[in-house]
PDB file of N, CA and C in Angstrom:
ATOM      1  N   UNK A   1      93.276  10.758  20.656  1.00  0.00           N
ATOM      2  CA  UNK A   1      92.772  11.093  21.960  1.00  0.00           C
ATOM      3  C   UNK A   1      93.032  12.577  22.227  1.00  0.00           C
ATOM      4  N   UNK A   2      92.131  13.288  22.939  1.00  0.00           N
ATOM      5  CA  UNK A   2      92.130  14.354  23.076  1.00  0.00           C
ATOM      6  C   UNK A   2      93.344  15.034  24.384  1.00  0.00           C
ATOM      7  N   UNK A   3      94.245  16.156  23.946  1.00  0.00           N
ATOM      8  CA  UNK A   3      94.961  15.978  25.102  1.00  0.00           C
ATOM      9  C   UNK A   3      94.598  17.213  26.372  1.00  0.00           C
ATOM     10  N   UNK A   4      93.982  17.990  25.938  1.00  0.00           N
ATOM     11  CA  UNK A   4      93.476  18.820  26.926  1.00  0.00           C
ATOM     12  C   UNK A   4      92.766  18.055  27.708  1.00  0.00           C
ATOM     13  N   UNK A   5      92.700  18.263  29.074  1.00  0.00           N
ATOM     14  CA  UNK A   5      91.580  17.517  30.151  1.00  0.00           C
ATOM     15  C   UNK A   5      90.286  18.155  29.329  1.00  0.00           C
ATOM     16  N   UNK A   6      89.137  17.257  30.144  1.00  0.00           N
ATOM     17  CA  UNK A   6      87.793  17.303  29.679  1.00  0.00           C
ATOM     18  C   UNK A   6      87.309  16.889  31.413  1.00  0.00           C
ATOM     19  N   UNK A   7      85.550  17.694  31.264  1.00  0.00           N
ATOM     20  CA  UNK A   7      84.890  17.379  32.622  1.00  0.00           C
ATOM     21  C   UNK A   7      83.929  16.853  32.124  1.00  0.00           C
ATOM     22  N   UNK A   8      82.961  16.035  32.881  1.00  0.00           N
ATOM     23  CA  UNK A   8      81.524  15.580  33.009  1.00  0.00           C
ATOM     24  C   UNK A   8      80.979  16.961  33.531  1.00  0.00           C
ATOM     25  N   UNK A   9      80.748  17.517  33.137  1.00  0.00           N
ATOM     26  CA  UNK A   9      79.289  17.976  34.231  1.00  0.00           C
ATOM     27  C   UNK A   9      77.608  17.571  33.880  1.00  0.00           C
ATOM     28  N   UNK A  10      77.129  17.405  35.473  1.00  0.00           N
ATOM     29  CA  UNK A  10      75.931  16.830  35.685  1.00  0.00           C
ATOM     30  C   UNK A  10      75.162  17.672  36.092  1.00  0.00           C
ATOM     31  N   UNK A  11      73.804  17.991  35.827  1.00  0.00           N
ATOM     32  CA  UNK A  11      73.285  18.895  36.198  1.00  0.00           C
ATOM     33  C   UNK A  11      71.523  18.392  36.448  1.00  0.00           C
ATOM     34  N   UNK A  12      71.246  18.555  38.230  1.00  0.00           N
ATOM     35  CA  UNK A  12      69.673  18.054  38.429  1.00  0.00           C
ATOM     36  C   UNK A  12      68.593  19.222  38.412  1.00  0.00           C
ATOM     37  N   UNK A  13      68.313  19.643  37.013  1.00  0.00           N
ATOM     38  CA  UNK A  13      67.155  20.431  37.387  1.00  0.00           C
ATOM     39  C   UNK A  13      65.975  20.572  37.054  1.00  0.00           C
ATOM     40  N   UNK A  14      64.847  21.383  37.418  1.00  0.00           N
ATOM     41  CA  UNK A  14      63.608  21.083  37.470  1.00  0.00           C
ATOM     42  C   UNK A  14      63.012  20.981  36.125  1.00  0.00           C
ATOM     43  N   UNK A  15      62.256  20.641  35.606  1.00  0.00           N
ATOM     44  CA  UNK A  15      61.711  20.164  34.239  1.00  0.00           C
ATOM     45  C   UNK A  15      61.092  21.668  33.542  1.00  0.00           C
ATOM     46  N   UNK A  16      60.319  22.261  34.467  1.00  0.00           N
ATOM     47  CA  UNK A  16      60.178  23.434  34.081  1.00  0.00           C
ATOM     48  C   UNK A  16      60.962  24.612  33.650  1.00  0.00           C
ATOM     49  N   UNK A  17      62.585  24.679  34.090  1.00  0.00           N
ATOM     50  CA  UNK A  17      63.413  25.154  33.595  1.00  0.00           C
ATOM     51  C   UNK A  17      64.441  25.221  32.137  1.00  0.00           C
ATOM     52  N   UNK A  18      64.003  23.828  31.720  1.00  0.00           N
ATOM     53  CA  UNK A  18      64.607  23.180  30.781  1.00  0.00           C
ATOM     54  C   UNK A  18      65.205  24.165  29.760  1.00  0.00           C
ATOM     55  N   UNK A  19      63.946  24.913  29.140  1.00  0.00           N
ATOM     56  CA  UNK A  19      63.840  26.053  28.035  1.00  0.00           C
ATOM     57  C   UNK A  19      64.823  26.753  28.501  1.00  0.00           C
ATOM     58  N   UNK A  20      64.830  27.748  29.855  1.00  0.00           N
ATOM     59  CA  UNK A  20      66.112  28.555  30.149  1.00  0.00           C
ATOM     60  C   UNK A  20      67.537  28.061  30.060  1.00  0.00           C
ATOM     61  N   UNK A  21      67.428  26.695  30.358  1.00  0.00           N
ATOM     62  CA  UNK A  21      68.721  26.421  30.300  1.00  0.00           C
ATOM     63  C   UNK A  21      69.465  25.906  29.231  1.00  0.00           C
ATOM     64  N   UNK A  22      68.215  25.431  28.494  1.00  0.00           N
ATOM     65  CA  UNK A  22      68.880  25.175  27.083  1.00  0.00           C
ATOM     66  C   UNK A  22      69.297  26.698  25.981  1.00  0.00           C
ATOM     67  N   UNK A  23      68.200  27.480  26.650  1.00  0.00           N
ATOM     68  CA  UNK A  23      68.787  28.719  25.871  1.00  0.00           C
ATOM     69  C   UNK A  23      69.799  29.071  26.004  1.00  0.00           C
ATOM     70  N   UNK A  24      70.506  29.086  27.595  1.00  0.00           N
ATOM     71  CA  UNK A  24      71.447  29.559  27.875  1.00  0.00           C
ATOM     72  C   UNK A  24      72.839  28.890  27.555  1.00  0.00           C
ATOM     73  N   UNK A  25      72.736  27.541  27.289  1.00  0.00           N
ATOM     74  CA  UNK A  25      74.102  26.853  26.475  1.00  0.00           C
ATOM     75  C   UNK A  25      73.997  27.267  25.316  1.00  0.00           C
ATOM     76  N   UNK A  26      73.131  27.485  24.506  1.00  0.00           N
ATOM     77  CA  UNK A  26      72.964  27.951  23.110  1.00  0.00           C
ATOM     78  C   UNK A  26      73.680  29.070  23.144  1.00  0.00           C
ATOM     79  N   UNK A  27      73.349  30.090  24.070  1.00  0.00           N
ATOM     80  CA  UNK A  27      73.777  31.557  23.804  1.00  0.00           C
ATOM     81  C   UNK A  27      75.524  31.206  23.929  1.00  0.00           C
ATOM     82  N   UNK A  28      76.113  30.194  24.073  1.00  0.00           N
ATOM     83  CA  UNK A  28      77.647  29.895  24.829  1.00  0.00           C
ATOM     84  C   UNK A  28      78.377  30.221  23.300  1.00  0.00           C
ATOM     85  N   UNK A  29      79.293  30.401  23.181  1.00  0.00           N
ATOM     86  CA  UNK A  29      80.193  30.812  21.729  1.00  0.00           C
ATOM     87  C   UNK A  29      80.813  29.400  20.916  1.00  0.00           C
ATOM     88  N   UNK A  30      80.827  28.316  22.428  1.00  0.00           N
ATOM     89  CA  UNK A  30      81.606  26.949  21.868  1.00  0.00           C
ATOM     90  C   UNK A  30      80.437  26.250  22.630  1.00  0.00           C
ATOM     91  N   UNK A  31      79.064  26.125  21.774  1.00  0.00           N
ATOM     92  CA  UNK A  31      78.498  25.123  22.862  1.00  0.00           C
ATOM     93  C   UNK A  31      78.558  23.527  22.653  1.00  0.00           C
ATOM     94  N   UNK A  32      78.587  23.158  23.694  1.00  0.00           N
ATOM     95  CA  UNK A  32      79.396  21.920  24.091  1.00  0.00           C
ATOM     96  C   UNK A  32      78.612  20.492  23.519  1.00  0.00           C
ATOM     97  N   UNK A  33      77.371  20.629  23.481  1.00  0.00           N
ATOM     98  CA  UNK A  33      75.963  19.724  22.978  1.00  0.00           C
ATOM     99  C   UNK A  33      75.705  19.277  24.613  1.00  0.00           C
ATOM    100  N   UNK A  34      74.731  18.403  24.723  1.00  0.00           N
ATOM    101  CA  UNK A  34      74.454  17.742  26.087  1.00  0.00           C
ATOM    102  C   UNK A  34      73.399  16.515  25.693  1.00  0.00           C
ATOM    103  N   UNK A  35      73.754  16.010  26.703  1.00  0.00           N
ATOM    104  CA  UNK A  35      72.723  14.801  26.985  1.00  0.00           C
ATOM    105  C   UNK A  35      71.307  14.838  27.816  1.00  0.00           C
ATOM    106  N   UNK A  36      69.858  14.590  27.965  1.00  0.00           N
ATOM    107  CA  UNK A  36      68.936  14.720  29.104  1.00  0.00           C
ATOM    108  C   UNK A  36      68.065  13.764  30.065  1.00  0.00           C
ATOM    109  N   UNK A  37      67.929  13.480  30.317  1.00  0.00           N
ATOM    110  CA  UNK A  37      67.060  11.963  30.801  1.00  0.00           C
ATOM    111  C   UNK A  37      65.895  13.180  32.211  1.00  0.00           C
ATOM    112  N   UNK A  38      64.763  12.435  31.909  1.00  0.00           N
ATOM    113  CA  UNK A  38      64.032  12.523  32.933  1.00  0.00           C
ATOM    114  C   UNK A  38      64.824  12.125  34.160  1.00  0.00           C
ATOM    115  N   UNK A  39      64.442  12.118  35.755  1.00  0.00           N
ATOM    116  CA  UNK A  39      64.507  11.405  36.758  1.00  0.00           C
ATOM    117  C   UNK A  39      63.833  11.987  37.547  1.00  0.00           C
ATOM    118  N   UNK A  40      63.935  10.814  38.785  1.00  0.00           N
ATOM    119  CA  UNK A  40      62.983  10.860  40.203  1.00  0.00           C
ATOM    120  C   UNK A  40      63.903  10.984  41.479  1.00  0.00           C
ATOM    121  N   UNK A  41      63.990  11.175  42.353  1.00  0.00           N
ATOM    122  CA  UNK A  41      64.569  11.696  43.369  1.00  0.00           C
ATOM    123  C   UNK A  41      64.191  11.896  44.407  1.00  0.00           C
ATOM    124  N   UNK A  42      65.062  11.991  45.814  1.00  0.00           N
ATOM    125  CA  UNK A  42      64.565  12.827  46.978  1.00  0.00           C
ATOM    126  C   UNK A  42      65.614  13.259  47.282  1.00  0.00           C
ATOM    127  N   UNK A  43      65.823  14.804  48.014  1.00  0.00           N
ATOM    128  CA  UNK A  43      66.770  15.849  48.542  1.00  0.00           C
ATOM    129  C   UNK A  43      67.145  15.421  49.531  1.00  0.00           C
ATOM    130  N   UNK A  44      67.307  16.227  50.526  1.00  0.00           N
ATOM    131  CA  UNK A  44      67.942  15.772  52.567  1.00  0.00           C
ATOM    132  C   UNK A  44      66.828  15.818  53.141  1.00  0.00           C
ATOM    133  N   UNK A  45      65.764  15.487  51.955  1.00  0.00           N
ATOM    134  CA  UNK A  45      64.495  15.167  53.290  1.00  0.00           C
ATOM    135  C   UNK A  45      63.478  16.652  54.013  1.00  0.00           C
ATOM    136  N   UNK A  46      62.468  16.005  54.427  1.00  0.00           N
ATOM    137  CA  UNK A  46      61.682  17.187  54.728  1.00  0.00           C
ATOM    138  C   UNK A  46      61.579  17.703  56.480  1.00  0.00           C
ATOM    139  N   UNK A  47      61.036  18.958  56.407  1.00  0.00           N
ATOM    140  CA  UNK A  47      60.565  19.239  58.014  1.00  0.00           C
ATOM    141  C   UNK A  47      61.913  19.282  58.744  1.00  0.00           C
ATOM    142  N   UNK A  48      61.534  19.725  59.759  1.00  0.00           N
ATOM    143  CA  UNK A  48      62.989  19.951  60.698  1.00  0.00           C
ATOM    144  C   UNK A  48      63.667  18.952  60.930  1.00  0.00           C
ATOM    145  N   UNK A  49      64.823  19.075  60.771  1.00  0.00           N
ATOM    146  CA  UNK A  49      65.934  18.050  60.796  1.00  0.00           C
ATOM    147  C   UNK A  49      66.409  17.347  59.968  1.00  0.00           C
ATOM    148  N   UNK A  50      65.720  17.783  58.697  1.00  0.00           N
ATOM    149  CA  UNK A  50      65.685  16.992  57.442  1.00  0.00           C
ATOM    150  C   UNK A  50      65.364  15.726  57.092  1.00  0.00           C
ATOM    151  N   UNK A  51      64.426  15.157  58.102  1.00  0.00           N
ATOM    152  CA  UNK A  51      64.526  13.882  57.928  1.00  0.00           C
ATOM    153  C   UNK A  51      62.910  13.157  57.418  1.00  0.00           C
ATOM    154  N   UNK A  52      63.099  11.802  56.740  1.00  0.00           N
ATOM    155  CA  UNK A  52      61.890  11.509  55.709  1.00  0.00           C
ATOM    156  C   UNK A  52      61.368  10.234  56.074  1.00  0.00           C
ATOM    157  N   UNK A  53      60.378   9.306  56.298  1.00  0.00           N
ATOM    158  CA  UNK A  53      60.280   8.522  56.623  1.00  0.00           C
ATOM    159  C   UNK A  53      59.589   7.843  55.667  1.00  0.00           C
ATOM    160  N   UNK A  54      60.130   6.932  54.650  1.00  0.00           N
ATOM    161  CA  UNK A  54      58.912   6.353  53.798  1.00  0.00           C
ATOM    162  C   UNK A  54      58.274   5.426  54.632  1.00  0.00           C
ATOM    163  N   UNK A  55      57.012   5.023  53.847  1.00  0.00           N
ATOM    164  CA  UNK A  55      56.080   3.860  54.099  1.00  0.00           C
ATOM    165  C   UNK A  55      56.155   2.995  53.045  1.00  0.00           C
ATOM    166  N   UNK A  56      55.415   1.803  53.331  1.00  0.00           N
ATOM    167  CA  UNK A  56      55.632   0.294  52.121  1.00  0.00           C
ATOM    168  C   UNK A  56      54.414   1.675  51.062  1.00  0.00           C
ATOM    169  N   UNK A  57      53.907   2.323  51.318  1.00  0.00           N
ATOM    170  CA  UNK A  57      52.886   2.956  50.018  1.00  0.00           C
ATOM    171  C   UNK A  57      53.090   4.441  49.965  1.00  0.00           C
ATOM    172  N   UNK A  58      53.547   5.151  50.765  1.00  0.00           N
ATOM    173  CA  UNK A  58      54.328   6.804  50.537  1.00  0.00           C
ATOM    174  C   UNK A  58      55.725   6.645  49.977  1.00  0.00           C
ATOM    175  N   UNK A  59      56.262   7.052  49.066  1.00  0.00           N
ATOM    176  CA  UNK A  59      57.081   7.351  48.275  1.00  0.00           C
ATOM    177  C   UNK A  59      56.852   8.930  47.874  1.00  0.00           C
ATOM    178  N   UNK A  60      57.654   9.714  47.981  1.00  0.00           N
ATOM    179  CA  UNK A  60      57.568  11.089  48.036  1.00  0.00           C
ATOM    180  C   UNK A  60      58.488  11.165  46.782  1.00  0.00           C
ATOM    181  N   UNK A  61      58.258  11.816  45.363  1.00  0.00           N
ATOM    182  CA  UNK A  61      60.099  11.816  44.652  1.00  0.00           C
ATOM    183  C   UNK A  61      59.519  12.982  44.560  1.00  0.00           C
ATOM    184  N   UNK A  62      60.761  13.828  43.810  1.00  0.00           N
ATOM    185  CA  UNK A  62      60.535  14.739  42.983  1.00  0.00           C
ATOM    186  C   UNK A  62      61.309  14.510  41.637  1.00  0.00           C
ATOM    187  N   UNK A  63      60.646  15.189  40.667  1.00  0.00           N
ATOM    188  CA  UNK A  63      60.691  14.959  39.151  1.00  0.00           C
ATOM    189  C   UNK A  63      62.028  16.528  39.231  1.00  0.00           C
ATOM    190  N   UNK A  64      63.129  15.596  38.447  1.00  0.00           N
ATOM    191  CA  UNK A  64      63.933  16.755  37.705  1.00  0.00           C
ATOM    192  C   UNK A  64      64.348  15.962  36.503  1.00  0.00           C
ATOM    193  N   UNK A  65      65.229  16.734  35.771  1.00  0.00           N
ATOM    194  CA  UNK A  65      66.215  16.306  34.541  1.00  0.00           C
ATOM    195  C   UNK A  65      67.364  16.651  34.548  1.00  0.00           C
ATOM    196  N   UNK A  66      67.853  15.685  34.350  1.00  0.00           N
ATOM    197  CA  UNK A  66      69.819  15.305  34.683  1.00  0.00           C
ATOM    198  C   UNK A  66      70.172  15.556  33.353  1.00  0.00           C
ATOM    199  N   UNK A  67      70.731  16.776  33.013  1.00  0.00           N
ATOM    200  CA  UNK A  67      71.674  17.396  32.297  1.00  0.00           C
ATOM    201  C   UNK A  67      73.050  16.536  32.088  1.00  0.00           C
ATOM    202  N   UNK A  68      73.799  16.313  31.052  1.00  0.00           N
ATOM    203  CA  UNK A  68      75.117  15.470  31.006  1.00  0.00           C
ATOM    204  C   UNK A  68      76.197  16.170  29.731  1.00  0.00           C
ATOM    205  N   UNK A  69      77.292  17.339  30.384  1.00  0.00           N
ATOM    206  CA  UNK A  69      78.168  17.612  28.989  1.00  0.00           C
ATOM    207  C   UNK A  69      79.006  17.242  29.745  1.00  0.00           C
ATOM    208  N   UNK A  70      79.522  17.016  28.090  1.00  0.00           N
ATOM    209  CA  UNK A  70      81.497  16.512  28.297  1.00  0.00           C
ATOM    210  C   UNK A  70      81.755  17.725  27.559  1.00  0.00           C
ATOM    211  N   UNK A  71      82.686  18.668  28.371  1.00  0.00           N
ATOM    212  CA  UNK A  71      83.806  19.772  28.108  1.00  0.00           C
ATOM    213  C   UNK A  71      84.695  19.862  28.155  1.00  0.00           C
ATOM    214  N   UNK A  72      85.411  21.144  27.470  1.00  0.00           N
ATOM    215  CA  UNK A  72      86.771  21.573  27.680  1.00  0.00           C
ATOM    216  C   UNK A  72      86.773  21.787  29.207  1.00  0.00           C
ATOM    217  N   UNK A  73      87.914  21.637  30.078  1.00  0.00           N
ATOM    218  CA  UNK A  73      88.178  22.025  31.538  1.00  0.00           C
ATOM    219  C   UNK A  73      88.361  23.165  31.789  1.00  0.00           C
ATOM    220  N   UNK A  74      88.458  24.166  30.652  1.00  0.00           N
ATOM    221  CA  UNK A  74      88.466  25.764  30.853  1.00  0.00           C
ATOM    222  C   UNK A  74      87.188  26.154  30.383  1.00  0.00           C
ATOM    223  N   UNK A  75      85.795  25.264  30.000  1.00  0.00           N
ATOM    224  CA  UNK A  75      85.043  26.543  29.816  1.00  0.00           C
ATOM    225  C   UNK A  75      83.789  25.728  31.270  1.00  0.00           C
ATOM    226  N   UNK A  76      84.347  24.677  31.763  1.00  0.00           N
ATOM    227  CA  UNK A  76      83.275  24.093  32.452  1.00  0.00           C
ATOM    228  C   UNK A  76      82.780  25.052  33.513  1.00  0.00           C
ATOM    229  N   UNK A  77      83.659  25.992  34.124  1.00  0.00           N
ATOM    230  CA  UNK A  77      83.346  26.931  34.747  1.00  0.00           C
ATOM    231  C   UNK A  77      81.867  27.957  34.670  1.00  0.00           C
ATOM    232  N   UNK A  78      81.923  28.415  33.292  1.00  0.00           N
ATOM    233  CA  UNK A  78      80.921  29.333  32.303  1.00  0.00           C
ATOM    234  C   UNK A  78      79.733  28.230  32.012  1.00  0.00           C
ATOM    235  N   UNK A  79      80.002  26.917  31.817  1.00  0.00           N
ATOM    236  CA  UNK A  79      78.689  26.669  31.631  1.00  0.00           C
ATOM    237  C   UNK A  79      77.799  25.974  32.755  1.00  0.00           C
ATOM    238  N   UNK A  80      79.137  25.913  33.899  1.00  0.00           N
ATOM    239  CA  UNK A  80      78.227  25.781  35.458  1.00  0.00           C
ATOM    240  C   UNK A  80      77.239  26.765  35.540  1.00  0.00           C
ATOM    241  N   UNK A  81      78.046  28.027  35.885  1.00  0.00           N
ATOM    242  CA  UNK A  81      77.523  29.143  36.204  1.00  0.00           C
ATOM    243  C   UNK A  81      75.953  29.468  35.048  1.00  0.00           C
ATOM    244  N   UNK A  82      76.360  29.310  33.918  1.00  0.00           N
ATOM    245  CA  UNK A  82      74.743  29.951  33.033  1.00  0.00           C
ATOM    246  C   UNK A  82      74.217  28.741  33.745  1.00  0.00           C
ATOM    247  N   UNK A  83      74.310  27.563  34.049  1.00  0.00           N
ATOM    248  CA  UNK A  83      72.943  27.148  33.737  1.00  0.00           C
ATOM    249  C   UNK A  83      72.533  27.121  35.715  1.00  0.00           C
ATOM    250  N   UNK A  84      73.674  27.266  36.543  1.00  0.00           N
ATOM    251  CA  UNK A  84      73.332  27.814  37.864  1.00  0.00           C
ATOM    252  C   UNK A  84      71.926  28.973  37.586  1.00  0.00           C
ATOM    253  N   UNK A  85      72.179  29.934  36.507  1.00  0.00           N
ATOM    254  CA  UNK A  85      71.606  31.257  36.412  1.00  0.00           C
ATOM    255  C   UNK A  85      70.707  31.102  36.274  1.00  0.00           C
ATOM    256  N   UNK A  86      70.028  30.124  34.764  1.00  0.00           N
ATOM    257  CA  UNK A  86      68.954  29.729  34.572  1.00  0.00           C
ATOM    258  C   UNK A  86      68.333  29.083  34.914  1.00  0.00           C
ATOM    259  N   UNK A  87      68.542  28.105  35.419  1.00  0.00           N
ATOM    260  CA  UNK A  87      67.709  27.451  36.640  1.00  0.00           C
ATOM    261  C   UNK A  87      67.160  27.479  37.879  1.00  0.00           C
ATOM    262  N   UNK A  88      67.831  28.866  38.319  1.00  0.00           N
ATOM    263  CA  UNK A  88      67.442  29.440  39.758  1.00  0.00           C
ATOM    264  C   UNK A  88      66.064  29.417  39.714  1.00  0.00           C
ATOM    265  N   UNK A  89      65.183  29.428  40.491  1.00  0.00           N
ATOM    266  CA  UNK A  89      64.234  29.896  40.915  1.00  0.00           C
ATOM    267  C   UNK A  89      63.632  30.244  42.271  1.00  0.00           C
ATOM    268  N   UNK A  90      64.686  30.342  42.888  1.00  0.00           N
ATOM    269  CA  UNK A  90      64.894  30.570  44.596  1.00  0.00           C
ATOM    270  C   UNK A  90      64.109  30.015  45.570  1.00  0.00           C
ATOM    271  N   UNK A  91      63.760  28.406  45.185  1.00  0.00           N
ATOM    272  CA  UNK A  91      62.813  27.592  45.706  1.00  0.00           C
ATOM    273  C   UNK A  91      63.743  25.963  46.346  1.00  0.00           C
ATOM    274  N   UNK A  92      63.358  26.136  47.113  1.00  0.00           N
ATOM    275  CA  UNK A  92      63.975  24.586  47.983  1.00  0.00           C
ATOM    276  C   UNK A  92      63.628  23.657  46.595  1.00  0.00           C
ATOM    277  N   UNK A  93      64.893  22.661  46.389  1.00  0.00           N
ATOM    278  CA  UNK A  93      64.648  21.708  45.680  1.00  0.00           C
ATOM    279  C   UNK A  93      65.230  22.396  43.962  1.00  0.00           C
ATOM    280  N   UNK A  94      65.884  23.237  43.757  1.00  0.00           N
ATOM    281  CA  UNK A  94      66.138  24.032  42.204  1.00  0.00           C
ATOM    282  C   UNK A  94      66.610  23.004  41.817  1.00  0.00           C
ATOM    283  N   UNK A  95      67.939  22.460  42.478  1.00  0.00           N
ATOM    284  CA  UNK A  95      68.680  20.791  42.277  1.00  0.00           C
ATOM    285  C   UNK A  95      70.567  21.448  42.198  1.00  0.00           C
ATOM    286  N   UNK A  96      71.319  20.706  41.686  1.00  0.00           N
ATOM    287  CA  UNK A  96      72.393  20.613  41.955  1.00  0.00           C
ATOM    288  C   UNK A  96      73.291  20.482  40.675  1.00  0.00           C
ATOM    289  N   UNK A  97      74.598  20.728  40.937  1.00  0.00           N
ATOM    290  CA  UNK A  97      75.590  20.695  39.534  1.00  0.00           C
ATOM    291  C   UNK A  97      76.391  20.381  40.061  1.00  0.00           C
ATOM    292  N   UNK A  98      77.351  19.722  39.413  1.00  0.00           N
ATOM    293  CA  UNK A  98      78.632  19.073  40.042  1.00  0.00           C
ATOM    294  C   UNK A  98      79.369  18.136  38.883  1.00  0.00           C
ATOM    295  N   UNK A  99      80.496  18.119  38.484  1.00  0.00           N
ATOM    296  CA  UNK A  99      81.753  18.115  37.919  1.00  0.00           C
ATOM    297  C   UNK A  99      82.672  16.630  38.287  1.00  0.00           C
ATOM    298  N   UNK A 100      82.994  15.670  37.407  1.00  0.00           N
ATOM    299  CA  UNK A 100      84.291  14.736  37.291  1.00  0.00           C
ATOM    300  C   UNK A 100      84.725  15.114  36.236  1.00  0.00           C
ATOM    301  N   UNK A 101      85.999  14.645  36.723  1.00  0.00           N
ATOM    302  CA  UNK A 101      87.552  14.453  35.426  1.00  0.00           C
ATOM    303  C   UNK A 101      86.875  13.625  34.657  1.00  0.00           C
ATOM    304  N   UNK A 102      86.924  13.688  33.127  1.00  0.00           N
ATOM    305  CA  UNK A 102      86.929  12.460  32.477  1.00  0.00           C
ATOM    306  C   UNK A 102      88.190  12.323  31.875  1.00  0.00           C
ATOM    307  N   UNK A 103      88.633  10.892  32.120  1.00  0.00           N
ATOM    308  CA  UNK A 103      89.978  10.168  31.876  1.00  0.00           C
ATOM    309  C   UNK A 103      90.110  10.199  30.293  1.00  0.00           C
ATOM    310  N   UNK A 104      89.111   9.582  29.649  1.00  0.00           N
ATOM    311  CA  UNK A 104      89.575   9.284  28.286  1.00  0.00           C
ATOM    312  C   UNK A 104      87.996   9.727  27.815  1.00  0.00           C
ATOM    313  N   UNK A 105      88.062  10.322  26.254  1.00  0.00           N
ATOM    314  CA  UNK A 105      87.226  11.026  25.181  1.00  0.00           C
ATOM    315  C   UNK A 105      87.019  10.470  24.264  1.00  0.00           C
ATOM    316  N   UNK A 106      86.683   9.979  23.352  1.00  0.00           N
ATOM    317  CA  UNK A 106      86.669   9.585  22.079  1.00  0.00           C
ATOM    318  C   UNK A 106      85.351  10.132  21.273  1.00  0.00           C
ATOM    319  N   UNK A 107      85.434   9.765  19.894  1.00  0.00           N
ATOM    320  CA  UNK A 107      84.279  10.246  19.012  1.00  0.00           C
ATOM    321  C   UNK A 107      84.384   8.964  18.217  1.00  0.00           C
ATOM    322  N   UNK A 108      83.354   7.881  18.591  1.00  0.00           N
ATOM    323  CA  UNK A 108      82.988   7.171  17.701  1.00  0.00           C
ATOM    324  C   UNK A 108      82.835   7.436  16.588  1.00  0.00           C
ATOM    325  N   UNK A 109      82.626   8.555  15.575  1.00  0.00           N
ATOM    326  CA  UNK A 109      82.650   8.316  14.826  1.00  0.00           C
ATOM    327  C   UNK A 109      83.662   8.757  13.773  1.00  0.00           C
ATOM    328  N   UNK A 110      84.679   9.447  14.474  1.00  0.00           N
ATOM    329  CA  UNK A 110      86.379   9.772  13.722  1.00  0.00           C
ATOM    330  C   UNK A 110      87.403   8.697  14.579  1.00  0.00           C
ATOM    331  N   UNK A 111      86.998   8.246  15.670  1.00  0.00           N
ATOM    332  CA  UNK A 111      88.491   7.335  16.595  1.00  0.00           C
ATOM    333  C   UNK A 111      87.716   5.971  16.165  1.00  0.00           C
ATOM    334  N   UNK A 112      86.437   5.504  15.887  1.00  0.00           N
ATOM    335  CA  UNK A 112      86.122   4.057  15.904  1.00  0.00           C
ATOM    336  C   UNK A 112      86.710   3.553  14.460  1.00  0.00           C
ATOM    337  N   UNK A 113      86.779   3.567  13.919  1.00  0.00           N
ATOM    338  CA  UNK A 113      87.164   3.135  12.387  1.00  0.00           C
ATOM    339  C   UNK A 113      89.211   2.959  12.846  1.00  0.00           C
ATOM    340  N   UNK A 114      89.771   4.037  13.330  1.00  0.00           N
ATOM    341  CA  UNK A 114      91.217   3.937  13.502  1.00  0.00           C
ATOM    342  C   UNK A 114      91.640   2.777  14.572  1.00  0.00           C
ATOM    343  N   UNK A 115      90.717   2.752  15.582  1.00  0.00           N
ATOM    344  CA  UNK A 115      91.063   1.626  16.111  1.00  0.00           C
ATOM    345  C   UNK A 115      90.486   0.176  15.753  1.00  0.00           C
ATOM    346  N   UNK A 116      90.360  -0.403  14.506  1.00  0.00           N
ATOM    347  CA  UNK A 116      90.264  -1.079  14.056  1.00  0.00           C
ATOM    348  C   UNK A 116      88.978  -1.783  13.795  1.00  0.00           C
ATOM    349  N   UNK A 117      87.780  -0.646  13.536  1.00  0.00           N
ATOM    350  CA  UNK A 117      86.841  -1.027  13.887  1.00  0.00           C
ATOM    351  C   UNK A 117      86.460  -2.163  11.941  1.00  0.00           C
ATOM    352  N   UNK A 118      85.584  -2.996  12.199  1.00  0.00           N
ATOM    353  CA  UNK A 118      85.690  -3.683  10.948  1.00  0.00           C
ATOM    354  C   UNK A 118      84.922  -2.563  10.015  1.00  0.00           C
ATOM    355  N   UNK A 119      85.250  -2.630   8.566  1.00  0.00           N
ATOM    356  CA  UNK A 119      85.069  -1.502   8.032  1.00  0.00           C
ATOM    357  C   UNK A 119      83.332  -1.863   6.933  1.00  0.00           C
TER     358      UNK A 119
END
């Protein structure tokens, strides 16, 4: 088990950005790998006051992609920030980043065999 802490970071951004932001973990010295999934969504809502009213047939989403690394807790900082950078596009809706502890790490494929996996 790994004993340095490790973070999740999650990251919602627009599909069109993807390229920048994948460049920009690339350009990182220790890059971390990541995970991507499409998704659908809605923000705090539209028009003044922020507020949204669906109907049984209006459904409003917006399309982003949820970014997923597991890091070191000292570089999660640096790879908030690049992909904050690259993803800007100074438009309502860019999306969001945000960070958990992860408790426990493993690598299936160096820790699964030691813990007794059948061989």
């Amino acid at each position: 088990m790994n004993e340095e802490p490790n973070v999740l970071i999650t990251a919602f951004i627009k599909p069109n950005m993807e390229g920048h932001v994948v460049k920009a973990l690339h350009d990182l010295p220790e890059f971390p790998g990541f995970t991507i999934d499409r998704i659908r969504g809605q923000g705090r809502g539209r028009g003044a006051g922020g507020q949204f009213h669906a109907t049984e047939y209006n459904f409003s989403y917006q399309e982003h992609l949820q970014m997923q690394i597991v890091c070191r807790e000292a570089i999660s900082g640096e790879i908030c920030s690049r992909i904050a950078r690259a993803a800007w596009t100074g438009s309502k809706g860019d999306g969001i980043i945000f960070t958990q502890v992860v408790k426990n790490f493993l690598r299936i494929r160096t820790d699964g065999k030691q813990g007794g996996a059948p061989e």
